[in-house]
PDB file of N, CA and C in Angstrom:
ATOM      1  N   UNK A   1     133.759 -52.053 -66.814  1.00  0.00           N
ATOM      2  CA  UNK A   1     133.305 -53.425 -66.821  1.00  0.00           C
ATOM      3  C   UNK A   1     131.793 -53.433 -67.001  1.00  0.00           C
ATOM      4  N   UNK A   2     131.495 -54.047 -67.982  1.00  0.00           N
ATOM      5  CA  UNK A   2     129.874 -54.495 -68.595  1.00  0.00           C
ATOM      6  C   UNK A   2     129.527 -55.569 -67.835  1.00  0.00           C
ATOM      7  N   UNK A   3     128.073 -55.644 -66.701  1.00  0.00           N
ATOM      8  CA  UNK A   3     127.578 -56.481 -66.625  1.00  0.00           C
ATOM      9  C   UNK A   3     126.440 -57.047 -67.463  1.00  0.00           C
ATOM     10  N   UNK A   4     126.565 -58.150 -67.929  1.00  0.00           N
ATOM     11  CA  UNK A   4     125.554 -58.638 -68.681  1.00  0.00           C
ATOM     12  C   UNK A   4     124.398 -59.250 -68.111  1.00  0.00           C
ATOM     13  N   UNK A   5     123.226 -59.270 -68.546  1.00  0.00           N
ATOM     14  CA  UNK A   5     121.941 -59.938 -67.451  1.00  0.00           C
ATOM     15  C   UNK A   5     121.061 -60.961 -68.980  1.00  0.00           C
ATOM     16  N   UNK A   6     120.485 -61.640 -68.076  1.00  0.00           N
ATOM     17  CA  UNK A   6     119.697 -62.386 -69.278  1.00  0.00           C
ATOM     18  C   UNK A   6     118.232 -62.745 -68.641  1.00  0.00           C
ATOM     19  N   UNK A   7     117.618 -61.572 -69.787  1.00  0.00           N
ATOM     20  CA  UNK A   7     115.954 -61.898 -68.704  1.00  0.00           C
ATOM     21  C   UNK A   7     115.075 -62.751 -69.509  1.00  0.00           C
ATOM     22  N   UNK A   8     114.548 -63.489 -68.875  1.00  0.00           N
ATOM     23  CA  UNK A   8     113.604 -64.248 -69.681  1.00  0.00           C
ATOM     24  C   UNK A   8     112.394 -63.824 -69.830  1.00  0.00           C
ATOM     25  N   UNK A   9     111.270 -63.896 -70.552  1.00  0.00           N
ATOM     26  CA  UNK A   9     109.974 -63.785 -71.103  1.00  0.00           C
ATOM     27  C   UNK A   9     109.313 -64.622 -71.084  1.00  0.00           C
ATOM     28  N   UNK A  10     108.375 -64.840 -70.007  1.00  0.00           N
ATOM     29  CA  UNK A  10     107.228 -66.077 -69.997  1.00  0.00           C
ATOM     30  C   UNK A  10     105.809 -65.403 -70.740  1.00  0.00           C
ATOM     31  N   UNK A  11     105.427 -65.984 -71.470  1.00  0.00           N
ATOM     32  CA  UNK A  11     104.232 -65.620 -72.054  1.00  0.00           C
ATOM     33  C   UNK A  11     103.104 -66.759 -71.547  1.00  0.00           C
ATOM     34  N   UNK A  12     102.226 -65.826 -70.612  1.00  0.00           N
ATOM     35  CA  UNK A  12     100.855 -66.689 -70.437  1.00  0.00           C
ATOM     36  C   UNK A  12      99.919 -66.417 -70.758  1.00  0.00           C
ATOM     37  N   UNK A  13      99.435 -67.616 -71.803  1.00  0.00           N
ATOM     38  CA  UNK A  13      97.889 -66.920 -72.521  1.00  0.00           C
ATOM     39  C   UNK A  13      96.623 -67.817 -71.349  1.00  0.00           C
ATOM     40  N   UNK A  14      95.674 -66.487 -71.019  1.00  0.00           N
ATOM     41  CA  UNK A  14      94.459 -67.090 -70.477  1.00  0.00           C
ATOM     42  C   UNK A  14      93.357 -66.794 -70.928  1.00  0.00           C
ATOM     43  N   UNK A  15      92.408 -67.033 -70.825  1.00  0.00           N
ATOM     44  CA  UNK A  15      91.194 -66.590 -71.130  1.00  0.00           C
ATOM     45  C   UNK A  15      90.721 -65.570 -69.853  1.00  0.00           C
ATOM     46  N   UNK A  16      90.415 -64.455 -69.960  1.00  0.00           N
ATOM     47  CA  UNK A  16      89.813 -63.644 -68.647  1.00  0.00           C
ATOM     48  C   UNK A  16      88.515 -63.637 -69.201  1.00  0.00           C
ATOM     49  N   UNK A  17      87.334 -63.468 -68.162  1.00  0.00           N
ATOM     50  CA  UNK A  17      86.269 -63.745 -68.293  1.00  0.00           C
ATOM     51  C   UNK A  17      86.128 -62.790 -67.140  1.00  0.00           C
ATOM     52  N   UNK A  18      84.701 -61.537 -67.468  1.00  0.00           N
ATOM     53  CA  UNK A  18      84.571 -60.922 -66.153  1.00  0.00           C
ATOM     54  C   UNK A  18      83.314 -61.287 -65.902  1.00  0.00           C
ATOM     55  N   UNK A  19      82.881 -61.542 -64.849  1.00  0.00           N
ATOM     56  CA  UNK A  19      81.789 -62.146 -64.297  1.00  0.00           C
ATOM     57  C   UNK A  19      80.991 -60.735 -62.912  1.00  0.00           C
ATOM     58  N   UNK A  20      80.627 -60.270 -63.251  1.00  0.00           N
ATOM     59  CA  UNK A  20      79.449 -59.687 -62.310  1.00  0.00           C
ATOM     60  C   UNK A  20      79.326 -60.105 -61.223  1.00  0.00           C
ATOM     61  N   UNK A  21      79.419 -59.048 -60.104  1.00  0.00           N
ATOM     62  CA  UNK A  21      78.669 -59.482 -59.209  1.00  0.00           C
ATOM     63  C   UNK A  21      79.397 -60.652 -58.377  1.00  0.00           C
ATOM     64  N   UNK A  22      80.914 -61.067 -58.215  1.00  0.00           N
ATOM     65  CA  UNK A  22      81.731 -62.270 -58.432  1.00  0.00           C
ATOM     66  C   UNK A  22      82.330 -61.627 -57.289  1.00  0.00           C
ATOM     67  N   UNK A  23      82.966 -62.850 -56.212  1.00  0.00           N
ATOM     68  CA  UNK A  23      83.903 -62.699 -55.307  1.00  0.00           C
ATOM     69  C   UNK A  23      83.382 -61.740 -54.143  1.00  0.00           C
ATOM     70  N   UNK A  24      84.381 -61.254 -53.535  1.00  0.00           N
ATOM     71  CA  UNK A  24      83.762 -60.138 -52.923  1.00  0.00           C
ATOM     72  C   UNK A  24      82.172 -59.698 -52.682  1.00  0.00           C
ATOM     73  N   UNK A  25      82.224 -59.180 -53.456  1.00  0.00           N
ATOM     74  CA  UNK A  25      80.625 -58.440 -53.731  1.00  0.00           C
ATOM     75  C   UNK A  25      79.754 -59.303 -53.776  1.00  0.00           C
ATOM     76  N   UNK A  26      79.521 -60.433 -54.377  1.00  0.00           N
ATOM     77  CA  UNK A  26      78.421 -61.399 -53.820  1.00  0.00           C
ATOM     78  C   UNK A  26      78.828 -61.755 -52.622  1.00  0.00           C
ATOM     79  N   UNK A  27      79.604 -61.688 -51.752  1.00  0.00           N
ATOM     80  CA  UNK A  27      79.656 -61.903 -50.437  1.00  0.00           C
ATOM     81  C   UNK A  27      79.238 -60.879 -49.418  1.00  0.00           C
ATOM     82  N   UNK A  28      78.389 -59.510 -50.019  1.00  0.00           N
ATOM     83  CA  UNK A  28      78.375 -58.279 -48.848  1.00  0.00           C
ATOM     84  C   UNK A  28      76.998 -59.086 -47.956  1.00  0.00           C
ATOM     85  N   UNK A  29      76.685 -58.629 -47.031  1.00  0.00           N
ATOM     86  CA  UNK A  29      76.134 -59.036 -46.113  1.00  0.00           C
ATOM     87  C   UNK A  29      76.114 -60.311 -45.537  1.00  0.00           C
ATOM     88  N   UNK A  30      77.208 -61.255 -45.632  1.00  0.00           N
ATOM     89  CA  UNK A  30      76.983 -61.961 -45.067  1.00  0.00           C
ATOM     90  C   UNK A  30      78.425 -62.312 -43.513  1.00  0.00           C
ATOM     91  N   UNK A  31      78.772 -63.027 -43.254  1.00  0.00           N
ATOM     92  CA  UNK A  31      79.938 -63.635 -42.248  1.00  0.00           C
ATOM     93  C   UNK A  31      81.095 -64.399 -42.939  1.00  0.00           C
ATOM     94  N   UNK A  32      81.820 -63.407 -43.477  1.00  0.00           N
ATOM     95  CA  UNK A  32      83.116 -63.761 -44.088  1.00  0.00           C
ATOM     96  C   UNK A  32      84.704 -63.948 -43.389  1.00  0.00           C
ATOM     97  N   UNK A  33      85.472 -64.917 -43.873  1.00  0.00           N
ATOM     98  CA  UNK A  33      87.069 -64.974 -43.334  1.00  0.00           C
ATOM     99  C   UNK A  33      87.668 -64.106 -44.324  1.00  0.00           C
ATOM    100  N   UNK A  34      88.819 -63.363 -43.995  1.00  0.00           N
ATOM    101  CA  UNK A  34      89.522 -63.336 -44.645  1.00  0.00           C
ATOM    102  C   UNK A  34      91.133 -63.918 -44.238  1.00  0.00           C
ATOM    103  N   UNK A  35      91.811 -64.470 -44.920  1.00  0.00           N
ATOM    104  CA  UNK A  35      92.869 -64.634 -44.555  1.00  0.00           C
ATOM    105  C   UNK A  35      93.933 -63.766 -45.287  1.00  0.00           C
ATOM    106  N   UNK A  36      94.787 -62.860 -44.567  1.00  0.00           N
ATOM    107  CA  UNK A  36      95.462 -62.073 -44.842  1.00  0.00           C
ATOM    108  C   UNK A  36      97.000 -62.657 -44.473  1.00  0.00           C
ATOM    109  N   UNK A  37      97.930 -61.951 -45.126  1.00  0.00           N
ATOM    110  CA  UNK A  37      99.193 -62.066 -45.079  1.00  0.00           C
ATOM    111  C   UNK A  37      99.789 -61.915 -43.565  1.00  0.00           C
ATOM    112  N   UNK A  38      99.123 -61.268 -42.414  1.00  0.00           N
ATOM    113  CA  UNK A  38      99.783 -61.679 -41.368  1.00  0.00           C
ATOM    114  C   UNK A  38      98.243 -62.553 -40.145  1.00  0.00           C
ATOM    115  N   UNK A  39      97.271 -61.871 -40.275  1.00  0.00           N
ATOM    116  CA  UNK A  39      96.222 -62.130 -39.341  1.00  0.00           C
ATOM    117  C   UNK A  39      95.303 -63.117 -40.402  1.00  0.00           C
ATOM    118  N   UNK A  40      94.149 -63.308 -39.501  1.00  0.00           N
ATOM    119  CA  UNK A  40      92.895 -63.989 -40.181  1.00  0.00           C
ATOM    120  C   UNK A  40      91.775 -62.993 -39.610  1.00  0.00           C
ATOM    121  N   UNK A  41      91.371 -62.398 -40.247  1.00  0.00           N
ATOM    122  CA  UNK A  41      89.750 -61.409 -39.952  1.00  0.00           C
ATOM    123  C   UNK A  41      88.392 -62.404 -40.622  1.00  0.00           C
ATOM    124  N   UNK A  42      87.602 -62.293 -39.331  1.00  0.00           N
ATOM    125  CA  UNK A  42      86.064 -62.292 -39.743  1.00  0.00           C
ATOM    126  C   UNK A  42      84.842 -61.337 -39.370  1.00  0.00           C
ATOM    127  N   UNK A  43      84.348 -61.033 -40.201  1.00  0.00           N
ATOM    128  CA  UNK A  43      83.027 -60.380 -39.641  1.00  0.00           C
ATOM    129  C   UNK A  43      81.912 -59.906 -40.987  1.00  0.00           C
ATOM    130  N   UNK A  44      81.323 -59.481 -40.396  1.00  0.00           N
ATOM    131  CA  UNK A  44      80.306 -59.618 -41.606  1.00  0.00           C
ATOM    132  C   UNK A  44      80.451 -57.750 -42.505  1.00  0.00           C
ATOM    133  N   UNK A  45      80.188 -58.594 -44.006  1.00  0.00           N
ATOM    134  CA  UNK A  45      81.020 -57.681 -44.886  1.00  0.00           C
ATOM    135  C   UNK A  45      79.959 -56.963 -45.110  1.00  0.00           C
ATOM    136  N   UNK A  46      80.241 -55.413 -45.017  1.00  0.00           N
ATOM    137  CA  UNK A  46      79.664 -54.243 -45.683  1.00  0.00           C
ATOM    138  C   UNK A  46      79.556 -53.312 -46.308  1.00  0.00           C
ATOM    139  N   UNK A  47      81.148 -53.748 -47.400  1.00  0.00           N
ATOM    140  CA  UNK A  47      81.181 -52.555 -47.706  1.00  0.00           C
ATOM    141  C   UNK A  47      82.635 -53.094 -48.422  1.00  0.00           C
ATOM    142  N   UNK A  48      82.590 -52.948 -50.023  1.00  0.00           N
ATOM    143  CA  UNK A  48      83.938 -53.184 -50.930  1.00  0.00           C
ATOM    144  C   UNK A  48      84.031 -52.044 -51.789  1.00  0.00           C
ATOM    145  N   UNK A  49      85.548 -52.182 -52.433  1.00  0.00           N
ATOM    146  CA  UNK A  49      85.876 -50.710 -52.851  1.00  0.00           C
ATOM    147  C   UNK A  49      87.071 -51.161 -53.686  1.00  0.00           C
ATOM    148  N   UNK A  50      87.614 -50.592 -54.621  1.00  0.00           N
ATOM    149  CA  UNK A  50      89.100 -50.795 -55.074  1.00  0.00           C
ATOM    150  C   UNK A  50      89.807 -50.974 -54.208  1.00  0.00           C
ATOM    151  N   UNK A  51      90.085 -50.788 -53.298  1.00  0.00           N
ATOM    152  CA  UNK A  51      91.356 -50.859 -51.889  1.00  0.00           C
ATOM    153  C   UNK A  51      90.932 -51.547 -50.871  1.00  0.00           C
ATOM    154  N   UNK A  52      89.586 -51.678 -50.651  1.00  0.00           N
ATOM    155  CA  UNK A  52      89.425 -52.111 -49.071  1.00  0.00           C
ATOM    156  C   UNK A  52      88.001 -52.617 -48.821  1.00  0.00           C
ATOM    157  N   UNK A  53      87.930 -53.504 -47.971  1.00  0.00           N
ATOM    158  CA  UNK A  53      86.926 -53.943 -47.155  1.00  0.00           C
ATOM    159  C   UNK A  53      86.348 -53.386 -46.075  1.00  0.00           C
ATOM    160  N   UNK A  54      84.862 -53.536 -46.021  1.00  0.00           N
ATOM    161  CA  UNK A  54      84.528 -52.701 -44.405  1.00  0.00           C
ATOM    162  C   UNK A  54      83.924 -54.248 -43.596  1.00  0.00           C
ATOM    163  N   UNK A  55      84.508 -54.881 -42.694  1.00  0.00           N
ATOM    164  CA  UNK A  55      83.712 -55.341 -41.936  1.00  0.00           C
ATOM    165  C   UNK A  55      83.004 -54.943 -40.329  1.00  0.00           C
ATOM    166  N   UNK A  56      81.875 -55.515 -40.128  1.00  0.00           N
ATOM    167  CA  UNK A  56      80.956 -54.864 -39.308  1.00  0.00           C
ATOM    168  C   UNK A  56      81.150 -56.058 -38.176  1.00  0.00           C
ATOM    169  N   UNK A  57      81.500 -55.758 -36.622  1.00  0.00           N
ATOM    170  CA  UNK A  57      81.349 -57.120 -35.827  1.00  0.00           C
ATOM    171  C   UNK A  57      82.398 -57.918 -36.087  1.00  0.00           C
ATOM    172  N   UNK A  58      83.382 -57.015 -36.823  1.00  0.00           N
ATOM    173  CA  UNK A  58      84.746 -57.619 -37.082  1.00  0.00           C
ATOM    174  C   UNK A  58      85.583 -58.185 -35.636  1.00  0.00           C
ATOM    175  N   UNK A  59      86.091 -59.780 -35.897  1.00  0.00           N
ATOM    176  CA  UNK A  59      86.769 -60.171 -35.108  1.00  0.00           C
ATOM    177  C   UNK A  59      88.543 -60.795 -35.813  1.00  0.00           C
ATOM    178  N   UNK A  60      89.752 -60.503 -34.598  1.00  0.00           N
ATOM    179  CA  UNK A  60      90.663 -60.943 -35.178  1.00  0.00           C
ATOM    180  C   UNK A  60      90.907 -62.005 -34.609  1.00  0.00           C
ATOM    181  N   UNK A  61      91.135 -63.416 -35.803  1.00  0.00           N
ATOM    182  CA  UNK A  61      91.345 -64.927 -35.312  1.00  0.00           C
ATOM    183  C   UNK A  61      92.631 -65.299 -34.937  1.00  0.00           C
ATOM    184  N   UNK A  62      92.878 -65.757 -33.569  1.00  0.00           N
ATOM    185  CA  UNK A  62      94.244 -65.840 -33.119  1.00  0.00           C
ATOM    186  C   UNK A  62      94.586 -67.812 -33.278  1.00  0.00           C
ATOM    187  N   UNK A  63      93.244 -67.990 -32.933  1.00  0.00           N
ATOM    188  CA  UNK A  63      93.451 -69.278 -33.140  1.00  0.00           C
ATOM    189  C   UNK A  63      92.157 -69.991 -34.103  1.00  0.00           C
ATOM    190  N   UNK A  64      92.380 -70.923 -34.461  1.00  0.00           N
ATOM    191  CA  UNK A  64      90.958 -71.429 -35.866  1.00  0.00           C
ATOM    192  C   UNK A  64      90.470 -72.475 -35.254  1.00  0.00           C
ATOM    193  N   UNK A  65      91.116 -73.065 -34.119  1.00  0.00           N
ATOM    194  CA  UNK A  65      90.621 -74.528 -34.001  1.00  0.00           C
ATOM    195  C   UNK A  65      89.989 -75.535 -35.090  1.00  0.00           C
ATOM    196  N   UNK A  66      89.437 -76.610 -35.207  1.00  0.00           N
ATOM    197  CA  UNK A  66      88.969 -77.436 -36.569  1.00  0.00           C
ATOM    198  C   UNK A  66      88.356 -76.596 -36.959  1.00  0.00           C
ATOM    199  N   UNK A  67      88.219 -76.812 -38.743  1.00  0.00           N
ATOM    200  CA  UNK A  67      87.406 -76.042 -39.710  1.00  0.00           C
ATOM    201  C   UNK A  67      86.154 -76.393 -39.484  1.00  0.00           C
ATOM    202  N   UNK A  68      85.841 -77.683 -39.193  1.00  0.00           N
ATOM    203  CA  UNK A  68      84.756 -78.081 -39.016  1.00  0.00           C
ATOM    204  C   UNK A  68      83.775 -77.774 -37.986  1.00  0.00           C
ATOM    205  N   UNK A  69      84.015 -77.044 -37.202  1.00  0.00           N
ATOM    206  CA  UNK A  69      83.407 -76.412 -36.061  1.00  0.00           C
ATOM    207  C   UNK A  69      83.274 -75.280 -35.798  1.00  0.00           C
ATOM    208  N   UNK A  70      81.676 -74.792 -35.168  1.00  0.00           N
ATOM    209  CA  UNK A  70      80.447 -73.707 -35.542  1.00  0.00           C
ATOM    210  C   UNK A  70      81.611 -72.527 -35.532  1.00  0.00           C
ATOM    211  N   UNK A  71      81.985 -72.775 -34.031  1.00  0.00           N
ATOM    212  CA  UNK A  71      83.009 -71.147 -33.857  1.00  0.00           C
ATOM    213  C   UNK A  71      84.768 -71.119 -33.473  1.00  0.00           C
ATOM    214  N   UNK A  72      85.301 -70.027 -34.111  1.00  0.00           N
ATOM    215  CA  UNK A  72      86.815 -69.707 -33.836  1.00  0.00           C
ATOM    216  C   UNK A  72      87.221 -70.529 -32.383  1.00  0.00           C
ATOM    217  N   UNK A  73      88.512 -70.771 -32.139  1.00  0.00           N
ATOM    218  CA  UNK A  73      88.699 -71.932 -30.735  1.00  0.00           C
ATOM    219  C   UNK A  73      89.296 -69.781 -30.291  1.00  0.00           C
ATOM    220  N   UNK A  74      89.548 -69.173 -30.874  1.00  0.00           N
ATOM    221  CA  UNK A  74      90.003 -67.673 -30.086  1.00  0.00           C
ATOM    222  C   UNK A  74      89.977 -66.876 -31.258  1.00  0.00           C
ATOM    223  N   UNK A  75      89.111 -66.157 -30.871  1.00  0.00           N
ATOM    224  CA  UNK A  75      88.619 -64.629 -32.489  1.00  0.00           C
ATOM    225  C   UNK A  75      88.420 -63.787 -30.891  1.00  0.00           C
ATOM    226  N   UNK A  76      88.973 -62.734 -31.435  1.00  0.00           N
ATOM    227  CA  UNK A  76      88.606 -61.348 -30.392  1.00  0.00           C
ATOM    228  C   UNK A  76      88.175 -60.093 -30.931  1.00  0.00           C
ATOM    229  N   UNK A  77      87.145 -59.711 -30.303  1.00  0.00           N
ATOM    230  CA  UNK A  77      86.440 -58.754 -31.492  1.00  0.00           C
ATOM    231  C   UNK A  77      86.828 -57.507 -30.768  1.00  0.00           C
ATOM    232  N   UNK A  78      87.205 -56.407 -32.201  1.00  0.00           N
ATOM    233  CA  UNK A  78      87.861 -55.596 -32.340  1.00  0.00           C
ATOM    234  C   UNK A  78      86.072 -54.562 -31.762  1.00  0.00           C
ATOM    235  N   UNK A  79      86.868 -53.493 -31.450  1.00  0.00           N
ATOM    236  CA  UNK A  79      85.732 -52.336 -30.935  1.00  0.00           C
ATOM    237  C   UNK A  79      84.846 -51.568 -32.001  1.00  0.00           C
ATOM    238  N   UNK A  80      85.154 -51.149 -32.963  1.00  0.00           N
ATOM    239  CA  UNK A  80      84.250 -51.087 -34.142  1.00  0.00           C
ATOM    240  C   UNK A  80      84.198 -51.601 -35.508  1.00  0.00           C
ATOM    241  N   UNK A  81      83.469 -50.961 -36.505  1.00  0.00           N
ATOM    242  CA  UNK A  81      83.907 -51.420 -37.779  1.00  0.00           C
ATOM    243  C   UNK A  81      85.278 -51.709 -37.971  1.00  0.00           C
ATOM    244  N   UNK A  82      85.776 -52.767 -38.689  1.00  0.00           N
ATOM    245  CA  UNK A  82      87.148 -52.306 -39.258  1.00  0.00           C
ATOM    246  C   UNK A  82      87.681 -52.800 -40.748  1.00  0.00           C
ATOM    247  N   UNK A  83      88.376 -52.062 -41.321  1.00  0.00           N
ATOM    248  CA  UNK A  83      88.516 -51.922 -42.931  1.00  0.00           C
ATOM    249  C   UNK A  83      89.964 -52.785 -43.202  1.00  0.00           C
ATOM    250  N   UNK A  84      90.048 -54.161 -43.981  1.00  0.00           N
ATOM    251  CA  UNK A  84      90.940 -54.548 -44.404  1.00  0.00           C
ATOM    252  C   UNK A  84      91.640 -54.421 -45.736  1.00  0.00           C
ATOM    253  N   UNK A  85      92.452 -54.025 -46.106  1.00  0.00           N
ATOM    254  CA  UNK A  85      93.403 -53.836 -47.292  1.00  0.00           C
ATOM    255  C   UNK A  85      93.072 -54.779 -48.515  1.00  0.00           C
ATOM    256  N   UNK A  86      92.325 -54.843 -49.805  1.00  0.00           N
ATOM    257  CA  UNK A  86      92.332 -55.925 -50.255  1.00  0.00           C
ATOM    258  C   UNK A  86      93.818 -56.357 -50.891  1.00  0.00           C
ATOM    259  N   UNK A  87      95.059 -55.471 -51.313  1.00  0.00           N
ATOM    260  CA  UNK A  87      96.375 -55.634 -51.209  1.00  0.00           C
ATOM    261  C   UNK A  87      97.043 -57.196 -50.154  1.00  0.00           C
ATOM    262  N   UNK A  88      96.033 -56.716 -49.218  1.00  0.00           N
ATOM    263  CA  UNK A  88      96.742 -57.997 -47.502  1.00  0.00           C
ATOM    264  C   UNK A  88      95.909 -59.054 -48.005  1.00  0.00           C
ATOM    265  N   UNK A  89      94.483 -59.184 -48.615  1.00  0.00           N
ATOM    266  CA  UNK A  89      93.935 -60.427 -48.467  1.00  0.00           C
ATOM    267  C   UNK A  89      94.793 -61.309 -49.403  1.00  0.00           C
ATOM    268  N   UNK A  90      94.875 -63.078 -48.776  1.00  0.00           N
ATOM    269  CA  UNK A  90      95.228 -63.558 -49.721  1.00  0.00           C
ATOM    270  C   UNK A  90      94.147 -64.676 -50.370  1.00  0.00           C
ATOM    271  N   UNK A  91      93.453 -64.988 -49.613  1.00  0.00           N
ATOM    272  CA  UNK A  91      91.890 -65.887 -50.181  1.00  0.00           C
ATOM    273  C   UNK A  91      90.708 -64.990 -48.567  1.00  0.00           C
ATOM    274  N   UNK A  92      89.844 -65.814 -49.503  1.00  0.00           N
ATOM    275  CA  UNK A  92      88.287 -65.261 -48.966  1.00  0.00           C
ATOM    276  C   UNK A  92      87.557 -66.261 -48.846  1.00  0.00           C
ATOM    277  N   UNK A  93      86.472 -66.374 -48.266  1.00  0.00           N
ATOM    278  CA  UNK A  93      85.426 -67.518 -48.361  1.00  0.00           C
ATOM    279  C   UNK A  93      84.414 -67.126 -46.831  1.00  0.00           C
ATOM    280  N   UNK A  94      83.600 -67.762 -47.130  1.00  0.00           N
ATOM    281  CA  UNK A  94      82.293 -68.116 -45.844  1.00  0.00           C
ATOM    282  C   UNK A  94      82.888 -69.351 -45.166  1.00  0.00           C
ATOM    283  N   UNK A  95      83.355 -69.523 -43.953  1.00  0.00           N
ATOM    284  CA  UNK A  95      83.831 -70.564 -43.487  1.00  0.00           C
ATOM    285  C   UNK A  95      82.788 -70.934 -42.424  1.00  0.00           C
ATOM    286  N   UNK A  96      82.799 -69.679 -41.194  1.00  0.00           N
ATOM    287  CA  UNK A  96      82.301 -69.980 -39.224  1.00  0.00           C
ATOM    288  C   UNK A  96      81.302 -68.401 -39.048  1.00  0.00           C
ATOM    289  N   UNK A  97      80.704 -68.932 -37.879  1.00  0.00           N
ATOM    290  CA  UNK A  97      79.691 -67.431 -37.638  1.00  0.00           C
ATOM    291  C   UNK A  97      80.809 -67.045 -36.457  1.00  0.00           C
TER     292      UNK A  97
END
């Protein structure tokens, strides 16, 4: 018995544009979120790579309370540097100190 399958082909045309210096890397030294696939990490970035992030003063956010306000309502800071997966991140940005 032959199973038959029928795959489809989406073709997406974009324009890629590489931009310097973009994402990430204009963000090293400063107090970054990341939001990852299970946690939320912040701390200030020092360090990018094909695979991974180094943050320094890294804290993990259990709770965010309003966006609009200076600090995490519960971030607990981890004991040293610590290196996140860029695989886990799913957005980035400067949000809280």
């Amino acid at each position: 018995m032959k199973v038959l399958t029928e795959e489809k082909v989406i073709k997406v045309d974009q324009k890629i544009e590489e931009v310097e210096n973009e994402g990430l890397v204009l963000m090293l030294g400063q107090i970054v979120t990341l939001f990852c696939i299970n946690y939320i990490y912040t701390g200030k970035l020092i360090g990018v790579n094909k695979t991974c992030v180094k943050l320094q003063k890294a804290k993990i956010v259990y709770e965010t309370g309003n966006f609009s306000d200076k600090h995490w309502k519960d971030a607990q800071e981890l004991p040293n540097d610590w290196y996140v997966k860029r695989s886990s991140i799913e957005s980035f940005g400067i949000l809280k100190g």
